[in-house]
C-alpha atoms as a PDB file:
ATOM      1  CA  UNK A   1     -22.049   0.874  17.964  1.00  0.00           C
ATOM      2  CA  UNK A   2     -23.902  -0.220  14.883  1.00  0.00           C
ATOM      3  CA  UNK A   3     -22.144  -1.126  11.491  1.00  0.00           C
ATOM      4  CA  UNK A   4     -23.056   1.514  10.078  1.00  0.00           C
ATOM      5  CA  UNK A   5     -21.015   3.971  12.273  1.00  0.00           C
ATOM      6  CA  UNK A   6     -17.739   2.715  11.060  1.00  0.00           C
ATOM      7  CA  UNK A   7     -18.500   3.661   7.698  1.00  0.00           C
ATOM      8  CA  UNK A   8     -17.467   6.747   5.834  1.00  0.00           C
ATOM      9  CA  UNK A   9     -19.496   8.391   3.863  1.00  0.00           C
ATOM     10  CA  UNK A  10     -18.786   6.632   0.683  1.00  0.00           C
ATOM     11  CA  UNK A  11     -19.109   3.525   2.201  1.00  0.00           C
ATOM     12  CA  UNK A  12     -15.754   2.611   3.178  1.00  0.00           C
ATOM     13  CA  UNK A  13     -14.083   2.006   6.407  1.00  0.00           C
ATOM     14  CA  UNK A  14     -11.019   4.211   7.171  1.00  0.00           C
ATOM     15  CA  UNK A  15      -8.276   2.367   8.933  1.00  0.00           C
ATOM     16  CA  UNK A  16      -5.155   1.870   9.952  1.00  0.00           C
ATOM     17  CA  UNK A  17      -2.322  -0.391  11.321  1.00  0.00           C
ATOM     18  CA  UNK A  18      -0.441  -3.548  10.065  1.00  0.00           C
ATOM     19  CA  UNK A  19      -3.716  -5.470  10.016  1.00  0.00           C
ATOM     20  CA  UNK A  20      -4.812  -2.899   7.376  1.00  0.00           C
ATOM     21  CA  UNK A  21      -1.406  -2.708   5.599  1.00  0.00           C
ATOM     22  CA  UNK A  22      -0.666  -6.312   5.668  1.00  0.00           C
ATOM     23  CA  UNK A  23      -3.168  -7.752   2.503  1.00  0.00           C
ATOM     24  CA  UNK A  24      -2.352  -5.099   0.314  1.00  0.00           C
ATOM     25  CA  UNK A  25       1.671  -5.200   1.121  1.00  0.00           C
ATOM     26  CA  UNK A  26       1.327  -8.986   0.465  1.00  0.00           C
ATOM     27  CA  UNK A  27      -0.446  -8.534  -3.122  1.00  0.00           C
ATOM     28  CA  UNK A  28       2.478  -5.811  -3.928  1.00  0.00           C
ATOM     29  CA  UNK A  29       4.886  -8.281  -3.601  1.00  0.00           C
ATOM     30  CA  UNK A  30       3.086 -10.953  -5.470  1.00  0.00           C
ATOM     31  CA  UNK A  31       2.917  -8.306  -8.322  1.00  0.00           C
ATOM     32  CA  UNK A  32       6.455  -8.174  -8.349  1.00  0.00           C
ATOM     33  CA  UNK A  33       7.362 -11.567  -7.936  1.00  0.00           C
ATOM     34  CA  UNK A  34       5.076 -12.037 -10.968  1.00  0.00           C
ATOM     35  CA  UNK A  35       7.001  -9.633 -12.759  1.00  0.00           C
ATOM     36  CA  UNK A  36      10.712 -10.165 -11.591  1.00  0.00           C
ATOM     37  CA  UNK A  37      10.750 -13.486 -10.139  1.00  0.00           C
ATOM     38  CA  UNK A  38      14.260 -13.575  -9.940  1.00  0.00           C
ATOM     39  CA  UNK A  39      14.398 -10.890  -7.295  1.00  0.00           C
ATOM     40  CA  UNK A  40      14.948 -11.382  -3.950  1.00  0.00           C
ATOM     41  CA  UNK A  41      13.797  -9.221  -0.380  1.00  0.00           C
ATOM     42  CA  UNK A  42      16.409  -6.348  -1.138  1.00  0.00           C
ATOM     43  CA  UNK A  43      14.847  -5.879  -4.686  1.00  0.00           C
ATOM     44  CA  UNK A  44      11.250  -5.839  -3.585  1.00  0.00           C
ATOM     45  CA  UNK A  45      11.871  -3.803  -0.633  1.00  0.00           C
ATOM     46  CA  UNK A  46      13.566  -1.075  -2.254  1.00  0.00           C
ATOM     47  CA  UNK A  47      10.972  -0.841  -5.189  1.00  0.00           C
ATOM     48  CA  UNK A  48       7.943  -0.638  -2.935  1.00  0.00           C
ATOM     49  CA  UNK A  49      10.228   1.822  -1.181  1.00  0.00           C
ATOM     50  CA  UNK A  50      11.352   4.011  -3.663  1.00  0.00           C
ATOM     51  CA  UNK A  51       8.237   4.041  -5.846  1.00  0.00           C
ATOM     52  CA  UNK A  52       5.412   4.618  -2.822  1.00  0.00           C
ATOM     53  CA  UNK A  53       3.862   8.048  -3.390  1.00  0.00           C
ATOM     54  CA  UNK A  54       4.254   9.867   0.523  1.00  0.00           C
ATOM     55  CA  UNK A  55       1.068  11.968   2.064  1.00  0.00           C
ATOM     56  CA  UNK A  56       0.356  13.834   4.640  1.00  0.00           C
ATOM     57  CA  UNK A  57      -2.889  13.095   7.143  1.00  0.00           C
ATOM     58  CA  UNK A  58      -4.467  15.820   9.015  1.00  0.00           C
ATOM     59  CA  UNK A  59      -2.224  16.258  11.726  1.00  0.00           C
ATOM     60  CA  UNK A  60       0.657  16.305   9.114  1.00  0.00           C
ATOM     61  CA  UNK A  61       2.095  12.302   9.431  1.00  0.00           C
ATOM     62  CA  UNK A  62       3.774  10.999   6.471  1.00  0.00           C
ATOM     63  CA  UNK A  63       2.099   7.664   5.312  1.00  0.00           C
ATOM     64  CA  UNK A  64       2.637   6.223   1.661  1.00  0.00           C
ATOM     65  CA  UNK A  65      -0.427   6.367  -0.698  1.00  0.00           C
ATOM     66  CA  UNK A  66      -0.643   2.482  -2.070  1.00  0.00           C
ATOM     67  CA  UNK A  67      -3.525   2.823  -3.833  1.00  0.00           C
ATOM     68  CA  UNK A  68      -1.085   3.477  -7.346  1.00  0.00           C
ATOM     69  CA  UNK A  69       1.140   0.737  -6.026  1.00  0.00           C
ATOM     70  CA  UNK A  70       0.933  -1.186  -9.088  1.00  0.00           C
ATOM     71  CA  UNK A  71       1.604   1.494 -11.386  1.00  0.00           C
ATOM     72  CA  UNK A  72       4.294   2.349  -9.333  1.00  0.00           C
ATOM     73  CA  UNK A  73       5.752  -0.601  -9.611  1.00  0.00           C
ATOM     74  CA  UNK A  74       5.707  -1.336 -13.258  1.00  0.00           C
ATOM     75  CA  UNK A  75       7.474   2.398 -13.548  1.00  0.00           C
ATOM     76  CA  UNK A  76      10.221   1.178 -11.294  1.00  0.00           C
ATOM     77  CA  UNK A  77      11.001  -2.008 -12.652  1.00  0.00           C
END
């Protein structure tokens, strides 16, 4: 399979799994520790929790849209 077949076509490579999620959990919760670094895990969890937009894939699966996570965040703090 050549590189080019894992790309979309916008250029991006659609993907999933904690490998995927990981990075971008881990620079949410430097956000917020920037903002609120008084807060401990029970903080952070629930306001990447409570502020994560929820969508639907094609064969109707909740997953949370992080791409706003940041202005999310600022909302809920």
């Amino acid at each position: 399979m050549a590189d080019d077949d894992l790309l979309n076509d916008i250029g991006y490579i659609n993907n999933t799994g904690t490998s995927m999620a990981a990075p971008y959990i881990r620079g949410t919760i430097a956000l917020i520790k920037q903002a609120h670094s008084n807060w401990g895990f029970d903080e952070i969890k629930a306001t990447i929790t409570n502020n994560a937009n929820i969508l639907k894939d094609e064969h109707n699966i909740s997953k949370p849209k992080i791409i706003y996570s940041h202005e999310n965040i600022l909302q809920g703090s």
